[in-house]
N, C-alpha and C. Protein backbone atom coordinates (compact mmCIF):
# COMPACT_ATOMS: atom_id res chain seq x y z
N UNK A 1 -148.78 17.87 -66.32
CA UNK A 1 -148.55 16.75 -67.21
C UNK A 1 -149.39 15.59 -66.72
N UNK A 2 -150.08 15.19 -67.11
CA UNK A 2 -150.90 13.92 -67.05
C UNK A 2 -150.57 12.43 -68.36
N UNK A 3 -150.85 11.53 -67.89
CA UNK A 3 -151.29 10.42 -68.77
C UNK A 3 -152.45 9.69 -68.21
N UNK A 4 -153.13 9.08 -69.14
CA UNK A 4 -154.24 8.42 -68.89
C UNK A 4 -154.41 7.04 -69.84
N UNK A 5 -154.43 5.78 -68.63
CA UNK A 5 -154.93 4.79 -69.89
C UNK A 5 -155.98 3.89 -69.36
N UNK A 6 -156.96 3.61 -70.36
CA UNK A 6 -158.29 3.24 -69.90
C UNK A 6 -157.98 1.40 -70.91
N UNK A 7 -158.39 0.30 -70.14
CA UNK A 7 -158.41 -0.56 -70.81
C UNK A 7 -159.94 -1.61 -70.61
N UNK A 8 -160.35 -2.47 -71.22
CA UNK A 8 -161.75 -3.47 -70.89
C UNK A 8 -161.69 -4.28 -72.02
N UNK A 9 -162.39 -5.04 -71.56
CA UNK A 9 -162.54 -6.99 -72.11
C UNK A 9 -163.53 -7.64 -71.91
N UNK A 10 -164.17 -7.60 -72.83
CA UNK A 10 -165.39 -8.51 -72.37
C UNK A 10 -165.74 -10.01 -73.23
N UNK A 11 -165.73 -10.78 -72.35
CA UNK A 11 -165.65 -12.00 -72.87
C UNK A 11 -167.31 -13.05 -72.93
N UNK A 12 -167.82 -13.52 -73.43
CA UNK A 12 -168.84 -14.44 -73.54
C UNK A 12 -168.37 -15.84 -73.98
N UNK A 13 -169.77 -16.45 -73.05
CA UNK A 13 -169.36 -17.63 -73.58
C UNK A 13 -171.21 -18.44 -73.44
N UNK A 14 -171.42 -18.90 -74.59
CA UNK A 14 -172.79 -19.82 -74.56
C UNK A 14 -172.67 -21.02 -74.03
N UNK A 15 -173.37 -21.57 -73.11
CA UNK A 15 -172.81 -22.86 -72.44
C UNK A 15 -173.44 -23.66 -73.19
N UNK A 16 -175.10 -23.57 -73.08
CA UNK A 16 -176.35 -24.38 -73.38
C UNK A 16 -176.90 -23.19 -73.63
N UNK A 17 -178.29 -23.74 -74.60
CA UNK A 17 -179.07 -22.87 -74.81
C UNK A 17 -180.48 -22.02 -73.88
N UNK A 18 -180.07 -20.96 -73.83
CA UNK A 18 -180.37 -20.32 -72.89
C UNK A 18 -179.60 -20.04 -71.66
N UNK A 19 -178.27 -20.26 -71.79
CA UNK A 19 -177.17 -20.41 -70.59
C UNK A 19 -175.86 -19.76 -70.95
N UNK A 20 -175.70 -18.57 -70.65
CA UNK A 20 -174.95 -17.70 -71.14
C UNK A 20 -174.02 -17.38 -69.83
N UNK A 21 -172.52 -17.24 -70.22
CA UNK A 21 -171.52 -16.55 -68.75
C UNK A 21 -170.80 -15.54 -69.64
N UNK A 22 -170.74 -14.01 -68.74
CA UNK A 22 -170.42 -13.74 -69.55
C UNK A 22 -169.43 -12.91 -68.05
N UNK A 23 -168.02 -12.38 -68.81
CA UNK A 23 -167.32 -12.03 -67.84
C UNK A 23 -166.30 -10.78 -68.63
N UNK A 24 -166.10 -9.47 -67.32
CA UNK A 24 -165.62 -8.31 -67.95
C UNK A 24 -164.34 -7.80 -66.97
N UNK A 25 -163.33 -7.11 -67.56
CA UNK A 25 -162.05 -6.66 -66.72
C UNK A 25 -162.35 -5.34 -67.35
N UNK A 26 -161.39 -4.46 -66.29
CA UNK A 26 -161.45 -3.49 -67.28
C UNK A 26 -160.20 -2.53 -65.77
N UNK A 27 -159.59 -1.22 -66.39
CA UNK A 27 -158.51 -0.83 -65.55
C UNK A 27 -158.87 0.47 -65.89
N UNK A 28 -158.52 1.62 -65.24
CA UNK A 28 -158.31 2.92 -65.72
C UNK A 28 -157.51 3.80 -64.88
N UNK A 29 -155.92 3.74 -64.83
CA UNK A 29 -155.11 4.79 -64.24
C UNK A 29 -154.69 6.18 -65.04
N UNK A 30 -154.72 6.89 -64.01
CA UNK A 30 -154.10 8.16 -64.21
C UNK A 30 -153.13 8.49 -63.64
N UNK A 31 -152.07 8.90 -64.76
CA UNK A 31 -150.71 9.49 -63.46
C UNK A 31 -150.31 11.60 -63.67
N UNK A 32 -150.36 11.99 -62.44
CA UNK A 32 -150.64 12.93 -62.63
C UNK A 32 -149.01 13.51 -62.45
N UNK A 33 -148.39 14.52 -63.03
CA UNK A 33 -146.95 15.66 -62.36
C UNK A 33 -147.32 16.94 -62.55
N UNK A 34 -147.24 17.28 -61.03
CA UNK A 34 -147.60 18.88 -61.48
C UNK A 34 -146.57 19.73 -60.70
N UNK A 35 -146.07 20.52 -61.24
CA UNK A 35 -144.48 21.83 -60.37
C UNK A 35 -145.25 22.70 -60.41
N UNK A 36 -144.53 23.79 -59.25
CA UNK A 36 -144.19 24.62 -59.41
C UNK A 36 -143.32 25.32 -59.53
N UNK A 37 -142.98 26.61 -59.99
CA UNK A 37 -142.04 26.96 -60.36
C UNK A 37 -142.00 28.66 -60.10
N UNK A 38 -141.74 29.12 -59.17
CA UNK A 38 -141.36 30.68 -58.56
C UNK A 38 -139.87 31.06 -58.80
N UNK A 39 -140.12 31.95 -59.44
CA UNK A 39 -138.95 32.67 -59.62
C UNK A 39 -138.25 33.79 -58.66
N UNK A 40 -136.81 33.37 -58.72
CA UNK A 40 -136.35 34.37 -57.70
C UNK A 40 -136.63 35.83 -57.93
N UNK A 41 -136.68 36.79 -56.95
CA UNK A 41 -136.90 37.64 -57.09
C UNK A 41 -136.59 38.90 -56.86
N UNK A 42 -134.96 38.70 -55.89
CA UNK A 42 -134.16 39.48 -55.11
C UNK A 42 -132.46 38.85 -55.84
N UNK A 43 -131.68 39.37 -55.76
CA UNK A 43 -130.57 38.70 -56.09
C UNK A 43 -129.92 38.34 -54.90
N UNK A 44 -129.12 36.67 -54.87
CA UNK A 44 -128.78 36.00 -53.56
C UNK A 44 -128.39 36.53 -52.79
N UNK A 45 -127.44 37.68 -53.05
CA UNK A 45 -126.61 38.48 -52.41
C UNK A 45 -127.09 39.22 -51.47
N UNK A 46 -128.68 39.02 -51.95
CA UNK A 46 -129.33 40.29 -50.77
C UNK A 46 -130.81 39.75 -50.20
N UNK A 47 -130.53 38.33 -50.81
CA UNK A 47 -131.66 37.70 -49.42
C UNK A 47 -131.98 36.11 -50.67
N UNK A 48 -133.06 35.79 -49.51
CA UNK A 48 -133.62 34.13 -50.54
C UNK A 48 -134.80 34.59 -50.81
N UNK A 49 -135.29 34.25 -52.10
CA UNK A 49 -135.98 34.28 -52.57
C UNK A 49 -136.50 33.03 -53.83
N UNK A 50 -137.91 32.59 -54.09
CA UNK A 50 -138.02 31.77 -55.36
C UNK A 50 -138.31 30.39 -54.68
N UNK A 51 -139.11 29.37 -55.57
CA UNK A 51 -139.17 28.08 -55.15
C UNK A 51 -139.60 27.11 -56.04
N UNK A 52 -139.59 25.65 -55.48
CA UNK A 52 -139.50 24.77 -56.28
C UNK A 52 -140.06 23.78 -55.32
N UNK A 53 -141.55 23.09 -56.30
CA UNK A 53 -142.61 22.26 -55.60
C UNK A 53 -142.54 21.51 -56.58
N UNK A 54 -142.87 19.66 -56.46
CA UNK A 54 -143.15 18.80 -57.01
C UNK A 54 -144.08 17.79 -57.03
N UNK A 55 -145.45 17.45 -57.55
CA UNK A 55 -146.41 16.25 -56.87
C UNK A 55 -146.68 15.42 -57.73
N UNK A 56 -146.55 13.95 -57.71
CA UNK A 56 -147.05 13.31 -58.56
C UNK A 56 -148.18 12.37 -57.93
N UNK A 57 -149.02 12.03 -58.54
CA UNK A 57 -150.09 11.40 -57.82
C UNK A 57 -150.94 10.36 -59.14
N UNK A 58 -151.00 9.39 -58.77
CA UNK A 58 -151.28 8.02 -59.27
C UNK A 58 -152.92 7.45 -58.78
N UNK A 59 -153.74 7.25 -59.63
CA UNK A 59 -154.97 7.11 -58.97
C UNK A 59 -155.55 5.89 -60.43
N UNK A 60 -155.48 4.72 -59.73
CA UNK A 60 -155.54 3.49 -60.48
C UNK A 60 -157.52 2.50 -60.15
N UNK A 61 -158.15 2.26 -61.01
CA UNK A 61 -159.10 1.38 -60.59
C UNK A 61 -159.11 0.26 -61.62
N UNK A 62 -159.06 -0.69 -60.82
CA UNK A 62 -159.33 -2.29 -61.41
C UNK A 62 -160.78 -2.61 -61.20
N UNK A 63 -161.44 -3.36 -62.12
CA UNK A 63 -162.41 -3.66 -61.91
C UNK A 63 -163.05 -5.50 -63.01
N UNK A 64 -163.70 -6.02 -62.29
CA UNK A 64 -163.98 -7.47 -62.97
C UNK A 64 -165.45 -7.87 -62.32
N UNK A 65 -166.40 -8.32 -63.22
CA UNK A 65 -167.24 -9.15 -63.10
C UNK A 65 -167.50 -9.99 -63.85
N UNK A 66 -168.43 -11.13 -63.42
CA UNK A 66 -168.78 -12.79 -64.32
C UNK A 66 -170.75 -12.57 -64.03
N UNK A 67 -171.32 -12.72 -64.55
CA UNK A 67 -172.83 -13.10 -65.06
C UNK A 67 -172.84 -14.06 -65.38
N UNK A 68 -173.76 -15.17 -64.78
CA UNK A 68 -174.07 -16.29 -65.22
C UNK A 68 -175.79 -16.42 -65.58
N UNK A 69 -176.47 -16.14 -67.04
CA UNK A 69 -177.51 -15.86 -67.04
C UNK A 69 -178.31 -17.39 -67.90
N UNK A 70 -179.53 -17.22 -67.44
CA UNK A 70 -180.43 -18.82 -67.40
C UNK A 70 -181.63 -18.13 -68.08
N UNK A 71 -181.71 -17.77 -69.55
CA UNK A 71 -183.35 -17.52 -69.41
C UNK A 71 -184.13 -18.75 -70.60
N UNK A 72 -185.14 -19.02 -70.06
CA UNK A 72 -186.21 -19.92 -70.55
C UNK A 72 -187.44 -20.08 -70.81
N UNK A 73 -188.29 -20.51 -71.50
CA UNK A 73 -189.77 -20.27 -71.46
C UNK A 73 -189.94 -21.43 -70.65
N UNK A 74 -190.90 -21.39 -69.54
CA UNK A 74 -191.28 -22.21 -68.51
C UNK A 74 -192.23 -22.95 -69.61
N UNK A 75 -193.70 -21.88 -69.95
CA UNK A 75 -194.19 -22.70 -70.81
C UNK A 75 -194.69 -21.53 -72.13
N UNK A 76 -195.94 -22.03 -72.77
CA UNK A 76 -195.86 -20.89 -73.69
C UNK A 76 -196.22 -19.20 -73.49
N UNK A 77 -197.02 -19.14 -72.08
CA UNK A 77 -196.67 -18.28 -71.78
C UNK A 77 -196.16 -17.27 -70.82
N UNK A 78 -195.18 -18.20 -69.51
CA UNK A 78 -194.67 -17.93 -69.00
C UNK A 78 -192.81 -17.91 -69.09
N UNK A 79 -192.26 -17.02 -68.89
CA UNK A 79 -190.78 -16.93 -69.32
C UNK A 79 -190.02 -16.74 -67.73
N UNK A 80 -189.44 -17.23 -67.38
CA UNK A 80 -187.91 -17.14 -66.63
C UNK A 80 -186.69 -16.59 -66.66
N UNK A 81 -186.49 -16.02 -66.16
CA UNK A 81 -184.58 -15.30 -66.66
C UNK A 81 -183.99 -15.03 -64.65
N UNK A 82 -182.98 -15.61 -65.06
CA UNK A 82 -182.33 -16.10 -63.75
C UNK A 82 -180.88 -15.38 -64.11
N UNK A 83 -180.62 -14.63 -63.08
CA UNK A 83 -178.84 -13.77 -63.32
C UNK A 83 -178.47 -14.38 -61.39
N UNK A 84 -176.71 -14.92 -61.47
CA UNK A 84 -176.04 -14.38 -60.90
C UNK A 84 -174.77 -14.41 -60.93
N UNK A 85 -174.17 -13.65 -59.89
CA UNK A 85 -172.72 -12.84 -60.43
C UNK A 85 -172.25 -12.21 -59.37
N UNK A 86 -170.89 -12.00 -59.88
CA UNK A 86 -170.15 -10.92 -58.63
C UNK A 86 -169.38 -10.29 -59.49
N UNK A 87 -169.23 -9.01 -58.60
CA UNK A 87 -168.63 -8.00 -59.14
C UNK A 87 -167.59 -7.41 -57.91
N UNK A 88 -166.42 -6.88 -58.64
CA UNK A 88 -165.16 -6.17 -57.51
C UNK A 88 -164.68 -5.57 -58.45
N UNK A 89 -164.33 -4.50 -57.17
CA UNK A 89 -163.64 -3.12 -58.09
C UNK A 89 -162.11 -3.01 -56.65
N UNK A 90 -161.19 -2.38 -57.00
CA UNK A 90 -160.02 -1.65 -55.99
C UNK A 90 -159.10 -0.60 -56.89
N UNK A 91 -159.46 0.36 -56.03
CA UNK A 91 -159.38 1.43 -56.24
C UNK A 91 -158.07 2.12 -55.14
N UNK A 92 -156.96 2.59 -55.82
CA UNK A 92 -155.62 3.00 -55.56
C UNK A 92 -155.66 4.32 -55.80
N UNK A 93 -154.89 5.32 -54.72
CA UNK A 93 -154.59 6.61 -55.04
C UNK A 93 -152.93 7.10 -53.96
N UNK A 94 -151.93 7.13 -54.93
CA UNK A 94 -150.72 7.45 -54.14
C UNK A 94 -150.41 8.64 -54.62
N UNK A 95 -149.73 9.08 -53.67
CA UNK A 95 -149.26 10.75 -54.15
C UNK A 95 -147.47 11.02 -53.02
N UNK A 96 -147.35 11.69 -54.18
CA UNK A 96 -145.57 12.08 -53.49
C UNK A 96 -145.39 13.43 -53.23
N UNK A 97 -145.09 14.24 -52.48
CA UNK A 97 -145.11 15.81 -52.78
C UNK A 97 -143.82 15.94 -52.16
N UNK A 98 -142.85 16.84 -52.57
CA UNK A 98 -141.48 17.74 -51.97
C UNK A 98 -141.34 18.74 -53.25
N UNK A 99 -140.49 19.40 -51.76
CA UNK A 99 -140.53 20.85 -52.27
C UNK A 99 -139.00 21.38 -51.66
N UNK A 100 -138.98 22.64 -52.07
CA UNK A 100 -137.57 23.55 -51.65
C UNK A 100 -138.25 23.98 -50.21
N UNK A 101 -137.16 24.87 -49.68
CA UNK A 101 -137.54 25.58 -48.33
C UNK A 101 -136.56 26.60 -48.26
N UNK A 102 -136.80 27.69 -47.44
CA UNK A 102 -135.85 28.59 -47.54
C UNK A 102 -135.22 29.55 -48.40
N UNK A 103 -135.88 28.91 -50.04
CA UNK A 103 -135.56 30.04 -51.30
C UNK A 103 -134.71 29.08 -52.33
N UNK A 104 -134.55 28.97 -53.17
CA UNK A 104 -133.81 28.70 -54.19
C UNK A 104 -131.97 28.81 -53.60
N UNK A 105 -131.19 27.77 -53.53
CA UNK A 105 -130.03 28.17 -53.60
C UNK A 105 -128.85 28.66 -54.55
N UNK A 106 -129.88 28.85 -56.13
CA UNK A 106 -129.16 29.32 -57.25
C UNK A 106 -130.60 29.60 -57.59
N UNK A 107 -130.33 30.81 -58.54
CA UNK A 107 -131.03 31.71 -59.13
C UNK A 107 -131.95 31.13 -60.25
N UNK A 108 -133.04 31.08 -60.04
CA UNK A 108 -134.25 30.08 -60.73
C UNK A 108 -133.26 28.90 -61.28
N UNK A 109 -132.89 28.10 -60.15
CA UNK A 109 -132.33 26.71 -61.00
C UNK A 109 -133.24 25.86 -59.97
N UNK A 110 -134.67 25.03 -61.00
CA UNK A 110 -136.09 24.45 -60.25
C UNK A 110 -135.77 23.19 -60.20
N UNK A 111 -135.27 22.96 -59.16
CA UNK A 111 -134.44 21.06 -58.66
C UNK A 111 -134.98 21.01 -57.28
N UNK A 112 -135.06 20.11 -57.16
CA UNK A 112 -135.09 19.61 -55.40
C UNK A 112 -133.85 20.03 -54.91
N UNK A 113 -132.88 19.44 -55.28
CA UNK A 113 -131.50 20.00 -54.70
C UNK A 113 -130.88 21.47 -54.94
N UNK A 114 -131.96 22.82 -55.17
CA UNK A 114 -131.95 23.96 -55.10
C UNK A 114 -132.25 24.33 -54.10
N UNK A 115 -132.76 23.70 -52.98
CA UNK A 115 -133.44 24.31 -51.38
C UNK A 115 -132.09 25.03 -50.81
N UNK A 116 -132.55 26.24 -50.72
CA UNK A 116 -131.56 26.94 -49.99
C UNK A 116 -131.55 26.46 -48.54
N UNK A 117 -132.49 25.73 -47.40
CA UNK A 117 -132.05 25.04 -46.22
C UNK A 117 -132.21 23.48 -46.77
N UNK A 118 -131.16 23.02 -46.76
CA UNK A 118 -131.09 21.33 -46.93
C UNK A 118 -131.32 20.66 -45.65
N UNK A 119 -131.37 20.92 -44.99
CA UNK A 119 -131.44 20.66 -43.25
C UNK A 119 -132.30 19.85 -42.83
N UNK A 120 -133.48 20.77 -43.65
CA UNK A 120 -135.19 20.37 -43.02
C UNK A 120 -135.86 19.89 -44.83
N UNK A 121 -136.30 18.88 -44.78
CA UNK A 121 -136.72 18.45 -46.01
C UNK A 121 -138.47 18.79 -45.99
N UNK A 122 -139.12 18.98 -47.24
CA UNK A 122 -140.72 19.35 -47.39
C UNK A 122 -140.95 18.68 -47.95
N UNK A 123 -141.54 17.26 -47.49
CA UNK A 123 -142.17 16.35 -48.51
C UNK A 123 -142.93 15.77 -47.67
N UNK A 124 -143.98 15.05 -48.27
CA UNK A 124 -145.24 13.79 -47.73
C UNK A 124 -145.32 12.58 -48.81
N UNK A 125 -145.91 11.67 -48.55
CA UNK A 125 -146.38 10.54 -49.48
C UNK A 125 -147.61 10.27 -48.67
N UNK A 126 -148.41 9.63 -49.49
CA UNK A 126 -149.60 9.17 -49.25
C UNK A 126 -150.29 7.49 -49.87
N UNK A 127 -151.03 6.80 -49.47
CA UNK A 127 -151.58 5.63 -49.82
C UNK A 127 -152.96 5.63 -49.54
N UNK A 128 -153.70 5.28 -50.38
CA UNK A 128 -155.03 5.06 -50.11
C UNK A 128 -155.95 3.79 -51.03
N UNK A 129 -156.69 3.41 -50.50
CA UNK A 129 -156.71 2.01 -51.14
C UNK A 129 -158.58 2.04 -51.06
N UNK A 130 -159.22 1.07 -51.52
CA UNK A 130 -160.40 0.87 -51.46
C UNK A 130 -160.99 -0.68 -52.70
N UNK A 131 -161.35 -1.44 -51.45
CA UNK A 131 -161.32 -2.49 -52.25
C UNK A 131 -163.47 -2.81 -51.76
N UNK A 132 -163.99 -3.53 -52.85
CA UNK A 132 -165.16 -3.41 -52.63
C UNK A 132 -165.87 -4.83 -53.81
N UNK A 133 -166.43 -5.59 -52.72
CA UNK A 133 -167.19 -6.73 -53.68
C UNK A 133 -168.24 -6.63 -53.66
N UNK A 134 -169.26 -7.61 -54.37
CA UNK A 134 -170.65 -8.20 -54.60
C UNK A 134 -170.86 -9.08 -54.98
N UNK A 135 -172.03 -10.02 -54.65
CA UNK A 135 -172.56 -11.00 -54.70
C UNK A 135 -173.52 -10.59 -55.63
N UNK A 136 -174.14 -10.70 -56.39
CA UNK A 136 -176.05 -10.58 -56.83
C UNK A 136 -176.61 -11.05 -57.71
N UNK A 137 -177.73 -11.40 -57.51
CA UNK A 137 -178.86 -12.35 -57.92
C UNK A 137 -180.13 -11.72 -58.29
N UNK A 138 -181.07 -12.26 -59.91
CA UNK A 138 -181.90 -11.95 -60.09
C UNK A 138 -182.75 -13.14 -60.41
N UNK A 139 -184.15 -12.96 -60.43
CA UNK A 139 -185.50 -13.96 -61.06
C UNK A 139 -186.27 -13.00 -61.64
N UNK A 140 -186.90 -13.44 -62.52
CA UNK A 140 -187.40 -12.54 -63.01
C UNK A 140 -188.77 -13.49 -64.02
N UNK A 141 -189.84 -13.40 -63.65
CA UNK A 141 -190.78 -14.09 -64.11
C UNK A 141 -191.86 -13.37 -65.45
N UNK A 142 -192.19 -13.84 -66.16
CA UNK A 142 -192.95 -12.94 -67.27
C UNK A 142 -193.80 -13.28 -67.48
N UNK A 143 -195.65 -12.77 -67.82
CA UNK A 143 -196.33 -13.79 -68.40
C UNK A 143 -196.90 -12.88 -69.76
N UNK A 144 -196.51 -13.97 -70.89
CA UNK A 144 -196.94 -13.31 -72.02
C UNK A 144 -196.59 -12.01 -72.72
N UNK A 145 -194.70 -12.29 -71.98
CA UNK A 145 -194.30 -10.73 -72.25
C UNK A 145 -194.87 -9.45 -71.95
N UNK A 146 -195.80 -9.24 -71.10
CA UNK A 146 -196.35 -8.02 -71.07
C UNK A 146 -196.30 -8.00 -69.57
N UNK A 147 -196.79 -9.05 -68.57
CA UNK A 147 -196.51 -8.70 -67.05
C UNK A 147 -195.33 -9.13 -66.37
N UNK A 148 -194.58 -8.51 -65.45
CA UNK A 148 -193.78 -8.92 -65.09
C UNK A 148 -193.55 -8.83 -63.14
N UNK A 149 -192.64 -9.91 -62.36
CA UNK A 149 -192.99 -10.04 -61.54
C UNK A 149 -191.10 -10.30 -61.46
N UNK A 150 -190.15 -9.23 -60.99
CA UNK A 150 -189.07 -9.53 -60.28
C UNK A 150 -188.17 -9.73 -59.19
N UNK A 151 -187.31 -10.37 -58.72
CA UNK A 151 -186.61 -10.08 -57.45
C UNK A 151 -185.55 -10.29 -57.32
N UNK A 152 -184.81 -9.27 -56.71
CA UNK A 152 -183.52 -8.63 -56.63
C UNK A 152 -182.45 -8.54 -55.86
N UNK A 153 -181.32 -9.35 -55.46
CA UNK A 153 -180.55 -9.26 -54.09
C UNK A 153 -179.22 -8.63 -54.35
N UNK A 154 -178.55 -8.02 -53.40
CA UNK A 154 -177.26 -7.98 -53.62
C UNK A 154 -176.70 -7.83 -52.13
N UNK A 155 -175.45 -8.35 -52.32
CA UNK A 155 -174.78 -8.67 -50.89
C UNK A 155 -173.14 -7.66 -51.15
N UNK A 156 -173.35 -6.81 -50.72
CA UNK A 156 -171.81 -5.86 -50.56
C UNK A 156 -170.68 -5.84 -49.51
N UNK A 157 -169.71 -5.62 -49.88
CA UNK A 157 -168.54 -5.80 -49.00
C UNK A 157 -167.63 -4.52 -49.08
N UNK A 158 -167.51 -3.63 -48.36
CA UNK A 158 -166.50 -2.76 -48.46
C UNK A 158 -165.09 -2.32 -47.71
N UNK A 159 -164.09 -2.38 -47.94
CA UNK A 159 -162.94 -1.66 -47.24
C UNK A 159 -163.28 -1.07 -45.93
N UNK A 160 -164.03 0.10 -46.60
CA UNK A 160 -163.90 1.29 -45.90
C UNK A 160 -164.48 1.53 -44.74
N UNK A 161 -165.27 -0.06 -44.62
CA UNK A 161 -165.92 0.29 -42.74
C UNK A 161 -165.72 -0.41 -42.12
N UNK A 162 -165.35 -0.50 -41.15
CA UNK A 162 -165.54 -1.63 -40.21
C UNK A 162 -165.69 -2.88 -40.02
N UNK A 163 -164.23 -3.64 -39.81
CA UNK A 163 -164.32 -5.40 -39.80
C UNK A 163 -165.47 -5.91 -38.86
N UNK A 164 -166.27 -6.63 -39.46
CA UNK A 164 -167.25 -7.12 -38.92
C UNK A 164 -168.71 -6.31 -39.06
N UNK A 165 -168.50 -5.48 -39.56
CA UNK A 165 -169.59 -4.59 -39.59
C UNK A 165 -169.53 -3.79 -41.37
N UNK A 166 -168.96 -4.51 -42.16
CA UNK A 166 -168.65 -3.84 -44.09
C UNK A 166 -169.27 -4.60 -44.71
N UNK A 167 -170.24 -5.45 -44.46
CA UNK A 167 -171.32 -5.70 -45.14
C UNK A 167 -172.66 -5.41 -45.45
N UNK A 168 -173.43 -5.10 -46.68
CA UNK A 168 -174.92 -4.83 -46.07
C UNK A 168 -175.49 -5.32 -47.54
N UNK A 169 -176.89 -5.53 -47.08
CA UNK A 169 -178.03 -6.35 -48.27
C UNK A 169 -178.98 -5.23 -49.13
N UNK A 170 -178.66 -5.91 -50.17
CA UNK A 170 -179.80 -4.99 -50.97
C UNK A 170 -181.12 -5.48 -51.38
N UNK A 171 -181.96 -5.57 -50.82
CA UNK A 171 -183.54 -6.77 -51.88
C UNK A 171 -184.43 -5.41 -52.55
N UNK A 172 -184.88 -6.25 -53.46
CA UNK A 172 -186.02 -5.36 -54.43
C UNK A 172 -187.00 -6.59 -54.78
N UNK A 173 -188.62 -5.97 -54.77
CA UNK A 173 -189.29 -6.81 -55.37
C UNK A 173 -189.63 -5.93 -56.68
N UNK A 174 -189.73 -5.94 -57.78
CA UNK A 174 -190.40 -4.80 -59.03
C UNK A 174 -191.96 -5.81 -59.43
């Protein structure tokens, strides 16, 4: 059994002419349930048999950026276009799992509270997270629409490595 819902927004706004911000959200979780379901296969009377597994798992991403874009004719035939912006995304994944042990304590009845040993419980949970920004910046020079001369930065931030060391640069000249 799954559900899935995907949502986004994108908003503009003209400040001045040639001066555009434009800014986007957007979400997409999935929630997942998946059983199993084994059937007994001996009658109680003459041993345990059969089981009963449960996992649900949740895996969510948020995401938002803003553009702030500048383009202009310098003169008649040189053009300008200036971008910058940041962008972040975080990214969630939880999961639950339990199960029976020992066999079914009634004859294919698929419950958690069917574990023929109640004693010792079979389950985990999990959390996982990932959060990740940017900085970035463009110029971008034209002459006469036909040549072009750009440059490119971006500055990243991630979760997943090392405080003091989860940053790194991106440059491009085109």
């Amino acid at each position: 059994y799954q559900d899935r819902l995907m949502t986004s927004a994108t908003a503009r706004l003209k400040i001045a002419e040639g001066l555009t911000l434009r800014g986007r959200v957007g979400n997409d979780y999935t929630g997942i349930l998946r059983e199993s379901r084994n059937r007994t296969t001996v009658p109680l009377s003459m041993g345990n048999s059969g089981g009963f597994s449960m996992a649900m798992q949740n895996y969510n991403t948020a995401y938002g950026d803003a553009l702030l874009s500048l383009d202009r004719d310098l003169t008649d035939e040189i053009g300008l276009l200036l971008n910058a912006g940041w962008q972040g995304r975080r990214e969630t994944y939880k999961t639950v799992n339990a199960g029976t042990q020992g066999g079914l304590s009634a004859e294919n009845w698929f419950h958690q509270n069917a574990s023929n040993n109640n004693d010792t419980r079979n389950g985990s949970s999990g959390f996982n997270e990932l959060l990740k920004f940017a900085f970035l910046g463009t110029a971008s020079l034209s002459y006469r629409d036909f040549a072009y001369v750009e440059f490119t930065g971006r500055q990243e931030s991630s979760s997943t490595l090392p405080p003091g060391n989860n940053t790194f640069f991106y440059p491009s000249v085109n």
